[in-house]
Protein backbone atom coordinates (compact mmCIF):
# COMPACT_ATOMS: atom_id res chain seq x y z
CA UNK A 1 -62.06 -16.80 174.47
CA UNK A 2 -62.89 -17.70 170.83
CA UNK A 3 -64.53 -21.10 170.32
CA UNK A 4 -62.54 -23.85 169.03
CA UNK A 5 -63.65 -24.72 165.56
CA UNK A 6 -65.38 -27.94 165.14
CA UNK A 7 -63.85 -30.22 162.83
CA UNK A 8 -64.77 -33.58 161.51
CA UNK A 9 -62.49 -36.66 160.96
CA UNK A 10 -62.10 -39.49 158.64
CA UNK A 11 -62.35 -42.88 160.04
CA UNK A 12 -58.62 -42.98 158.68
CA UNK A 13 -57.45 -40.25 160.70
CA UNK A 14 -59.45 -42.08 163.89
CA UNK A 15 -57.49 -45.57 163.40
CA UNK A 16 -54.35 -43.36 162.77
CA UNK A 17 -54.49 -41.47 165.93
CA UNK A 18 -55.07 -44.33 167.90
CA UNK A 19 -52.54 -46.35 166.90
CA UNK A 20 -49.89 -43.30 167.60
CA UNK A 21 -50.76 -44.57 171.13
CA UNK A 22 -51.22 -47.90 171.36
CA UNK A 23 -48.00 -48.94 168.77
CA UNK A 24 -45.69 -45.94 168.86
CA UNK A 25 -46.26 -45.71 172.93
CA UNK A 26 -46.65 -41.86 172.37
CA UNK A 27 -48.79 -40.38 175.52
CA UNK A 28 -52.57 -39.29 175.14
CA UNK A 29 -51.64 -35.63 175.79
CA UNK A 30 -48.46 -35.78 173.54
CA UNK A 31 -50.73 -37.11 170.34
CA UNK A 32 -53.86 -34.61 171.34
CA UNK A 33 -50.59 -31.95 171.46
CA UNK A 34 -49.68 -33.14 168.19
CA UNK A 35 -52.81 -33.36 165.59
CA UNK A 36 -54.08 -29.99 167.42
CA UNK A 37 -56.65 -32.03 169.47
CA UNK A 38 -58.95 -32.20 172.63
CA UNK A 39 -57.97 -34.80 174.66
CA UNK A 40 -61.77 -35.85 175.00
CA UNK A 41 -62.06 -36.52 171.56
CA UNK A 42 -58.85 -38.84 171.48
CA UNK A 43 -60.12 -40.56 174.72
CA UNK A 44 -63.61 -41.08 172.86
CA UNK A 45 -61.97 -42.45 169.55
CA UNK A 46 -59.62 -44.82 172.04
CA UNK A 47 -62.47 -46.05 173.77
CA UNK A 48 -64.74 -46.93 170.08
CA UNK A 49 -61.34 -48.65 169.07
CA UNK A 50 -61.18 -51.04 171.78
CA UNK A 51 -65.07 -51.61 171.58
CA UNK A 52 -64.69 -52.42 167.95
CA UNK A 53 -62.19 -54.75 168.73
CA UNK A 54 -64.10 -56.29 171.69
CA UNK A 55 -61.87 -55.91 174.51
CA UNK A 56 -63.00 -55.11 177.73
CA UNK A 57 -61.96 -55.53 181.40
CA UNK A 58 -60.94 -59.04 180.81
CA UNK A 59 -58.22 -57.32 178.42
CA UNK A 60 -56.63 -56.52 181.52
CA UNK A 61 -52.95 -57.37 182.26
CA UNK A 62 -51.94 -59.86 185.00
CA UNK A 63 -49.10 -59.37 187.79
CA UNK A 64 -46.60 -61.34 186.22
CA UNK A 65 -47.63 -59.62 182.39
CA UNK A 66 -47.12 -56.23 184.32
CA UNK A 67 -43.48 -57.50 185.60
CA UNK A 68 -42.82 -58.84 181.99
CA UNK A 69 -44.34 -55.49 180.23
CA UNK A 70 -41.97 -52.82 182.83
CA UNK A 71 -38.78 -55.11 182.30
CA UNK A 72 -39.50 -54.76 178.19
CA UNK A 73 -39.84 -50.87 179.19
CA UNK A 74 -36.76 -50.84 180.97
CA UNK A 75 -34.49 -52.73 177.81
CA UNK A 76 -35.91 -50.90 175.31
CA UNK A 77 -35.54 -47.66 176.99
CA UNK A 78 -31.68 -48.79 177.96
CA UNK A 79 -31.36 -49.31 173.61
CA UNK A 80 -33.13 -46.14 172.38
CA UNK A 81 -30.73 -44.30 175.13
CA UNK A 82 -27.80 -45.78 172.92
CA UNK A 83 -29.55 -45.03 169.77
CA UNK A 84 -30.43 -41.61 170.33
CA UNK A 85 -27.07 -40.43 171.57
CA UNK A 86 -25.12 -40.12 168.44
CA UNK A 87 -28.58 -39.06 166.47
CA UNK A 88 -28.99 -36.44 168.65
CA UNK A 89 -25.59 -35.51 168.48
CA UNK A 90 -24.92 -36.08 165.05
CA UNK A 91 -21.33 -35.98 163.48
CA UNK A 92 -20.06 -35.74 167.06
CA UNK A 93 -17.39 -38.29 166.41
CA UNK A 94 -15.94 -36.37 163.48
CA UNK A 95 -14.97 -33.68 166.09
CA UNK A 96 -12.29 -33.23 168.19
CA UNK A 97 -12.49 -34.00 172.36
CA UNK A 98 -13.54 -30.51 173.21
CA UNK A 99 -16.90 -30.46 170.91
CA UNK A 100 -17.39 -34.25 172.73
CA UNK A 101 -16.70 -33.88 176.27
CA UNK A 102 -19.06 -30.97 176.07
CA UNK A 103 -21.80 -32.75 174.57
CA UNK A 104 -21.41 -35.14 177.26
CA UNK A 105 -21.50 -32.74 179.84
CA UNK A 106 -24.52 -31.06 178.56
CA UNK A 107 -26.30 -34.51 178.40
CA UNK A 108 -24.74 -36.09 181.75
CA UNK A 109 -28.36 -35.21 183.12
CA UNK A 110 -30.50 -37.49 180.32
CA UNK A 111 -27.82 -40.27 180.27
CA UNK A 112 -25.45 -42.09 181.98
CA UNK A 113 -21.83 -40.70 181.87
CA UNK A 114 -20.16 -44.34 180.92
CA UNK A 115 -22.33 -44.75 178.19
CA UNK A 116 -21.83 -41.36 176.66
CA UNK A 117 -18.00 -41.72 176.83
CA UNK A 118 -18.88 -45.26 175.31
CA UNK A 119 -20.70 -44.35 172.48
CA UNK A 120 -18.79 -40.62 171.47
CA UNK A 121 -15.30 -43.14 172.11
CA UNK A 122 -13.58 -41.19 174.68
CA UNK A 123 -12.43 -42.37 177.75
CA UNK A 124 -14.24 -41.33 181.41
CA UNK A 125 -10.35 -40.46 182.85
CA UNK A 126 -10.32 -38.19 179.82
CA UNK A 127 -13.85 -36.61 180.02
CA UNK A 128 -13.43 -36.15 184.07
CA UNK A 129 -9.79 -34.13 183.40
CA UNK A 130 -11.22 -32.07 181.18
CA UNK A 131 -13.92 -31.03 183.17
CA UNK A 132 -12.08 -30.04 186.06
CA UNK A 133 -10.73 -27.47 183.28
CA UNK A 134 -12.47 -24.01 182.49
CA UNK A 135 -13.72 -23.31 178.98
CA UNK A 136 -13.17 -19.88 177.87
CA UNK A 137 -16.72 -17.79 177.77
CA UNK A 138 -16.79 -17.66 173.74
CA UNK A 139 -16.30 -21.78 173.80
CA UNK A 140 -19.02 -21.59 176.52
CA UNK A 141 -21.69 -19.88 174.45
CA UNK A 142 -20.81 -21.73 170.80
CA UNK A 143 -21.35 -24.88 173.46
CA UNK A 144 -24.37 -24.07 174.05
CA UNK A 145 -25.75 -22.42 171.19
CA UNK A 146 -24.75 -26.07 169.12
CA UNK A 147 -26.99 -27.61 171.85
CA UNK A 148 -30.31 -25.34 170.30
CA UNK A 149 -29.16 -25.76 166.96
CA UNK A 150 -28.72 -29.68 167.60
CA UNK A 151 -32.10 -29.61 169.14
CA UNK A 152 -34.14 -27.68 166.67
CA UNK A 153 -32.28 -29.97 163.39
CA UNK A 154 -33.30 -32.81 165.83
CA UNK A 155 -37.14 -31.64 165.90
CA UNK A 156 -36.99 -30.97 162.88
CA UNK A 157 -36.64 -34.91 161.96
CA UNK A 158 -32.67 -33.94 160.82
CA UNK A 159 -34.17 -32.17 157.72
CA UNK A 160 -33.05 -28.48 158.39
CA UNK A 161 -30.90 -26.83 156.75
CA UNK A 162 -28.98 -23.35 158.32
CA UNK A 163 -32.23 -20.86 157.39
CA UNK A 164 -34.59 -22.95 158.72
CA UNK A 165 -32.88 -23.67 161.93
CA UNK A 166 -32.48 -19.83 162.33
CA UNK A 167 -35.99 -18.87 161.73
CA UNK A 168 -36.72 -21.53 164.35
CA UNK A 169 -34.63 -19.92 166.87
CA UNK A 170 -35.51 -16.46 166.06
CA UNK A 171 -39.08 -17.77 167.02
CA UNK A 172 -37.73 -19.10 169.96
CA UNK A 173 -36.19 -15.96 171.16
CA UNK A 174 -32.42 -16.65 170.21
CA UNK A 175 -31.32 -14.02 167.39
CA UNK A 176 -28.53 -15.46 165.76
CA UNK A 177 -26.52 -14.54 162.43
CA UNK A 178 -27.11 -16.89 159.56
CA UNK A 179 -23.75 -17.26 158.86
CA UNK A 180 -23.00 -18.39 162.64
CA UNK A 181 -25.61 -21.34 162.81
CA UNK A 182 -24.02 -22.22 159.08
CA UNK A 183 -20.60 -22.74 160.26
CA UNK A 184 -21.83 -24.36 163.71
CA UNK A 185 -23.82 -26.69 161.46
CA UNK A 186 -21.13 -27.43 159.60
CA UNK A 187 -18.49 -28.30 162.60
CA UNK A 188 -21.40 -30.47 164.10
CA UNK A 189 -21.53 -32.56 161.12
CA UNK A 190 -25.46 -31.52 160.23
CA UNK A 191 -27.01 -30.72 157.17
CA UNK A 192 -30.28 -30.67 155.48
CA UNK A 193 -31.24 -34.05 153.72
CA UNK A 194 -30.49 -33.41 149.52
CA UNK A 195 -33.55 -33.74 147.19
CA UNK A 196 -33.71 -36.68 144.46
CA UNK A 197 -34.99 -36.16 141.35
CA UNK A 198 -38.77 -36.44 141.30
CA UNK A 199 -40.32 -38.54 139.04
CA UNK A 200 -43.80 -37.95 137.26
CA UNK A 201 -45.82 -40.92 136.69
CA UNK A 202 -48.99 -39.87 135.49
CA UNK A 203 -51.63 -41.73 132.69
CA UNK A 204 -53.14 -39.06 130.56
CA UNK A 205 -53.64 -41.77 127.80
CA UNK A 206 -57.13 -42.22 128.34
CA UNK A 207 -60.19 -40.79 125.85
CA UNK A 208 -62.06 -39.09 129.38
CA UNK A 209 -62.85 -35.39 128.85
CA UNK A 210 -60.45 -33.02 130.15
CA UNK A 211 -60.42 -29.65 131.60
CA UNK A 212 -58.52 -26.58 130.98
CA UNK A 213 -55.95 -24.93 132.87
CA UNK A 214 -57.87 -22.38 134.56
CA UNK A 215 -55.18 -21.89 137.27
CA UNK A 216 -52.77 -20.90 134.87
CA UNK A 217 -50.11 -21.30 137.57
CA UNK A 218 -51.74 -18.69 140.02
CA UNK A 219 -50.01 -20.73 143.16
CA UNK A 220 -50.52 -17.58 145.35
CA UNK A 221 -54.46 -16.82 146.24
CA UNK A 222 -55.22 -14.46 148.65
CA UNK A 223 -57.17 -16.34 151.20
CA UNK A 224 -57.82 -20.33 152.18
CA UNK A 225 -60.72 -22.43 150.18
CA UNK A 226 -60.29 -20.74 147.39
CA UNK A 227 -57.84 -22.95 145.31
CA UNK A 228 -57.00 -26.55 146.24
CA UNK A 229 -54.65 -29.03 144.22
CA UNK A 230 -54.23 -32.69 144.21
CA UNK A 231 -51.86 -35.39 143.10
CA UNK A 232 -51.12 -39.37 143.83
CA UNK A 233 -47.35 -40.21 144.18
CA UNK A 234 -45.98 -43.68 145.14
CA UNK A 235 -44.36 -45.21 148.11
CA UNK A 236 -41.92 -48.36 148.23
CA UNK A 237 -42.39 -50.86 150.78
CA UNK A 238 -40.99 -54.83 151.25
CA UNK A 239 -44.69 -55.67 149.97
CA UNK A 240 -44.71 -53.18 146.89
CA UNK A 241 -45.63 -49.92 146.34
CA UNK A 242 -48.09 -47.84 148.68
CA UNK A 243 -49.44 -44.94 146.68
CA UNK A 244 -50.48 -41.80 148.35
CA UNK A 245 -53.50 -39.55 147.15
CA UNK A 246 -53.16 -35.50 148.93
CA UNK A 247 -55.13 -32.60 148.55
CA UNK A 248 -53.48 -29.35 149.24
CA UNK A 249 -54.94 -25.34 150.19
CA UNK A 250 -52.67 -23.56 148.08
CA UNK A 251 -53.12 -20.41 150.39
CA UNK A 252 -51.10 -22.37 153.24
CA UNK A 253 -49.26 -25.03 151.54
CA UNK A 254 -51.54 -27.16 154.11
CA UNK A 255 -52.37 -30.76 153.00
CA UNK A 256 -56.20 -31.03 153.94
CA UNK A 257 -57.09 -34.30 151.99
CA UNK A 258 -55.25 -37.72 152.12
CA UNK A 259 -55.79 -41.02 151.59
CA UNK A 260 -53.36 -44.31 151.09
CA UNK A 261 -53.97 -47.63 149.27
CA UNK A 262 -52.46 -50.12 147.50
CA UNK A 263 -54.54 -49.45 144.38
CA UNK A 264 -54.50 -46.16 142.37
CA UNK A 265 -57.40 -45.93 141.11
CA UNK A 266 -60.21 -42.92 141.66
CA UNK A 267 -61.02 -43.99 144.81
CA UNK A 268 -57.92 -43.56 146.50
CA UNK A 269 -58.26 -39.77 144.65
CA UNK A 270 -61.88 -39.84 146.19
CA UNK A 271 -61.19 -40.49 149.57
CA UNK A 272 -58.45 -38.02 149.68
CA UNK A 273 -61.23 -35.56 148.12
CA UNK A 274 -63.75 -36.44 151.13
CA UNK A 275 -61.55 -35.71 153.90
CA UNK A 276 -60.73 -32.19 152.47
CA UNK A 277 -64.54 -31.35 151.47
CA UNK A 278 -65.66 -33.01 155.76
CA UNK A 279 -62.42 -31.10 157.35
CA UNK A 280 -62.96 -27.44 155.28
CA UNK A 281 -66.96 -27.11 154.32
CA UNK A 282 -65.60 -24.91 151.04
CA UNK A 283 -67.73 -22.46 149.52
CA UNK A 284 -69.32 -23.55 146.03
CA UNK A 285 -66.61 -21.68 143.49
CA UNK A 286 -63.94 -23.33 144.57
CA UNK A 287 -61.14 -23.79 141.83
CA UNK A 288 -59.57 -27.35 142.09
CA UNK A 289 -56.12 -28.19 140.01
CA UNK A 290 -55.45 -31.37 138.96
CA UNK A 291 -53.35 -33.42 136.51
CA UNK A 292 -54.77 -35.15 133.35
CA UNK A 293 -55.04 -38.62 135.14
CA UNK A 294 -57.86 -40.74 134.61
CA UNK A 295 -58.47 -40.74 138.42
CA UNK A 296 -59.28 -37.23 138.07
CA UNK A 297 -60.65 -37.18 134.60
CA UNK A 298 -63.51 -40.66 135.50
CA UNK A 299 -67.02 -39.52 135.50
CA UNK A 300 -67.62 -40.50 139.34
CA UNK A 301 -64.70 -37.56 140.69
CA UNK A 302 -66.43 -34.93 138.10
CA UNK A 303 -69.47 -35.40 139.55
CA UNK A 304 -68.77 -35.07 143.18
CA UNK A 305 -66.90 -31.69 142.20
CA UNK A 306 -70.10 -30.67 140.61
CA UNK A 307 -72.38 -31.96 143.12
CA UNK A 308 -70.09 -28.98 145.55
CA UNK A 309 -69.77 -26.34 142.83
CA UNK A 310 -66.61 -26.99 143.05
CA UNK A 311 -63.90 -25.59 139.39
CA UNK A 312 -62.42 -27.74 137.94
CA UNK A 313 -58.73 -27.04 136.50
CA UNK A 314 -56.40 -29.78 135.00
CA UNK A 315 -52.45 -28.77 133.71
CA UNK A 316 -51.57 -28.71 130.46
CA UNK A 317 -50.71 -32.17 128.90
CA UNK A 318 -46.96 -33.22 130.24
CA UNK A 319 -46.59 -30.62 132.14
CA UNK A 320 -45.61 -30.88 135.54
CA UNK A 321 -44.79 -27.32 136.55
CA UNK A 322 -48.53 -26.59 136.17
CA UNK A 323 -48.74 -28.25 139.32
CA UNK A 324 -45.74 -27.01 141.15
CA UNK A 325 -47.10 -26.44 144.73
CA UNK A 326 -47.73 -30.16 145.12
CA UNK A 327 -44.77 -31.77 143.20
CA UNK A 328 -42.62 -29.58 145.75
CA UNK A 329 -44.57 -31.45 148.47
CA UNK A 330 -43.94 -34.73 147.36
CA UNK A 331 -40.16 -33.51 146.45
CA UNK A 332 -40.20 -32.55 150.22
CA UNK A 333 -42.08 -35.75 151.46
CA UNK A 334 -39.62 -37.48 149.57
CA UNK A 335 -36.71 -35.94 150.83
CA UNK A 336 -37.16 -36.04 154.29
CA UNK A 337 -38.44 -39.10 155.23
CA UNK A 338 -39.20 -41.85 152.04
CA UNK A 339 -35.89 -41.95 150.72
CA UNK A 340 -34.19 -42.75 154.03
CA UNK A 341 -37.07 -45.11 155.23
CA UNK A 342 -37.22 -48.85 154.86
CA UNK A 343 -40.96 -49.74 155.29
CA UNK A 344 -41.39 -53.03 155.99
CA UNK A 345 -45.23 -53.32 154.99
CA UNK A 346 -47.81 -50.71 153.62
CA UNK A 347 -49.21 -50.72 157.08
CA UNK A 348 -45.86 -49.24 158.59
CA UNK A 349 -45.34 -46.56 155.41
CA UNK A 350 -48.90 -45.36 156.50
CA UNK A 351 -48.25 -45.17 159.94
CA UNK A 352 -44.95 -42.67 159.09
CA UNK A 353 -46.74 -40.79 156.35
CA UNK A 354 -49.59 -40.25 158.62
CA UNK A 355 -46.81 -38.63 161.35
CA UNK A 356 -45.12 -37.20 158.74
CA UNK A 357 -48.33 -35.09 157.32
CA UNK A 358 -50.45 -34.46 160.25
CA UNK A 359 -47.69 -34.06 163.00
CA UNK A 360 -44.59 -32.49 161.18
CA UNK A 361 -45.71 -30.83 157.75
CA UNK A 362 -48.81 -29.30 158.81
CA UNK A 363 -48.13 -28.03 162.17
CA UNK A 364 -44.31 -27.55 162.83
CA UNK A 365 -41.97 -27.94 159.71
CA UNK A 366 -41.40 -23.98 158.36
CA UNK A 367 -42.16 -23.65 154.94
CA UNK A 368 -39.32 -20.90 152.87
CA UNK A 369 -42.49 -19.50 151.27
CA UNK A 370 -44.93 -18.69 154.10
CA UNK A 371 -41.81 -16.89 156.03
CA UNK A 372 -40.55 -19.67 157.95
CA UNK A 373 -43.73 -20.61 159.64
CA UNK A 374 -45.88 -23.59 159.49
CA UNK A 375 -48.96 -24.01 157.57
CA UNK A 376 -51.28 -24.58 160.75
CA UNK A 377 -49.22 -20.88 162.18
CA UNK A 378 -49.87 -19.26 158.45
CA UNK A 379 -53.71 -20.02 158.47
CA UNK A 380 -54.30 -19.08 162.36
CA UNK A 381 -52.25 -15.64 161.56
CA UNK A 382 -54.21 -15.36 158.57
CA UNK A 383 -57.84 -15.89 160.78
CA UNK A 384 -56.92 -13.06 162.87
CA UNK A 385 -56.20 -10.02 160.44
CA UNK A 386 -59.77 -8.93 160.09
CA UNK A 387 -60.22 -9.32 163.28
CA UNK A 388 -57.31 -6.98 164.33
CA UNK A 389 -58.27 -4.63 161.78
């Protein structure tokens, strides 16, 4: 059994993982699951975080905070329930009684019946008629084909659009014609979220010295550590913009650098730079593409590209499509999850871009040019060619 590479973290991406625990309620095993982790190390970082904040065996909770904590459990449980139903069965209500007494007999199991003929408005004397009737076998197997389609565009944080939800069952064993999930989709009331147009804010009005555009738009290199690109974008919050600093393996599409702050300056670009160069140990040679910014372009982020022997590559003044790979990242980041997001503070828009990056985008969302796979899926099919060979 091959050994399982040894990677090290950011204090960011400690403080991040821990709070997917303690604030989002998300199990141990679930978050280790999810950021590709041993459970040892998450225990370890769990244990440093309560240390740091001094709690200790007195932080226990009392019988009466236990009775207080379960009954909290049991409400919000009884409200997510109520919220999830017509998520998970999006555009349900736009159907007629067949599509809905299905979808409550399908999910009968997970919730109550009264509160699914509740919230899909139809009436339990109408739902328990109908299912003493027999659906024909072709209304049977749409039925439950909708059910994996609703299920993948549900994992898929209701971003997926008809290819991507059939590349995601053809992975799960479930061939399926394109055209068939399409019109399912359609008659289920989901869709992929529409992109916005992307705007470019970037300073190049600065007298720093440049660099020229050795990538020349080569987005495509054969193998990982070999070309890297980075941009900052913004986020909006109630408390004002959160801007967000990623570094990306152009091989995989794989964002390997990140940092968040409320300042754009070059350490935000810095810190974004440090995670990638701790999490991938490049090779000196490297060829890094940049815009013109002065975060880029200041004397203190040449000099810790030269201090790796690291290329440096910048696009061509104005040009955006010199840097295509990551403006179609934060197009995507955008899309499916910003521009439907209300973040109350900077705090909460890291906490979902954190999910959103480490969780979804790297290791399940299928990317249209790796072949419908995941960047995580694309690198670790990538590792093994040689040694199939």
């Amino acid at each position: 059994m091959p050994r399982r590479e040894r990677r090290k973290y950011t204090p960011e991406f400690k403080a991040r993982a821990v709070k997917m625990v303690l604030e989002e309620g998300k199990s141990r095993a679930q978050v280790a699951k999810d950021l590709d982790l041993t459970r040892s190390a998450l225990e370890a970082w769990m244990r440093q975080s309560r240390t740091d904040a001094g709690q200790g065996p007195s932080g226990a909770l009392t019988t009466g905070e236990k009775e207080e904590l379960a009954q909290l459990r049991r409400e919000v449980r009884q409200l997510r329930m109520e919220r999830e139903i017509p998520k998970k069965r999006g555009g349900l209500l736009r159907q007629g009684e067949h599509v809905r007494f299905t979808a409550i007999q399908e999910e009968k199991a997970n919730y109550p019946v009264a509160m699914l003929c509740r919230v899909l408005e139809v009436s339990r004397a109408g739902y328990y008629a109908w299912e003493g009737r027999e659906a024909s076998a072709r209304q049977k197997a749409n039925a439950a084909l909708v059910e994996r389609i609703q299920q993948v565009h549900q994992d898929s944080r209701r971003t997926y659009g008809s290819p991507r939800v059939q590349a995601e069952l053809k992975a799960q064993g479930l061939p399926v014609g394109r055209h068939r999930v399409a019109r399912l989709m359609r008659e289920a009331g989901l869709r992929a979220r529409r992109r916005r147009r992307f705007v470019h804010t970037t300073d190049s009005k600065h007298g720093l010295p440049v660099a020229p555009n050795v990538l020349a738009r080569a987005f495509n290199p054969p193998g990982p550590d070999q070309t890297w690109a980075t941009d900052i974008t913004y986020v909006p919050t109630r408390e004002g913009w959160l801007y967000l600093a990623v570094v990306l393996d152009l091989f995989s599409r794989r964002v390997i650098g990140w940092a968040m702050d409320r300042c754009i300056d070059r350490h935000l670009v810095l810190s974004a730079l440090d995670m990638a160069l701790k999490g991938r140990c490049p090779p000196a040679g490297l060829l890094h593409h940049s815009d013109r910014g002065s975060q880029y372009a200041s004397e203190d982020y040449q000099r810790a590209l030269a201090a790796r022997g690291i290329r440096c590559s910048m696009s061509r003044k104005g040009n955006c499509w010199d840097n295509a790979v990551v403006e179609s990242f934060f197009s995507t980041l955008k899309t499916e999850l910003v521009h439907d997001a209300d973040f109350s503070t900077r705090e909460a828009a890291k906490g979902g871009l954190f999910e959103f990056i480490e969780v979804f985008y790297n290791r399940k969302r299928r990317h249209s040019s790796l072949g419908y796979v995941s960047p995580a899926e694309f690198e670790k099919t990538a590792s093994q060619v040689p040694l199939a060979a």
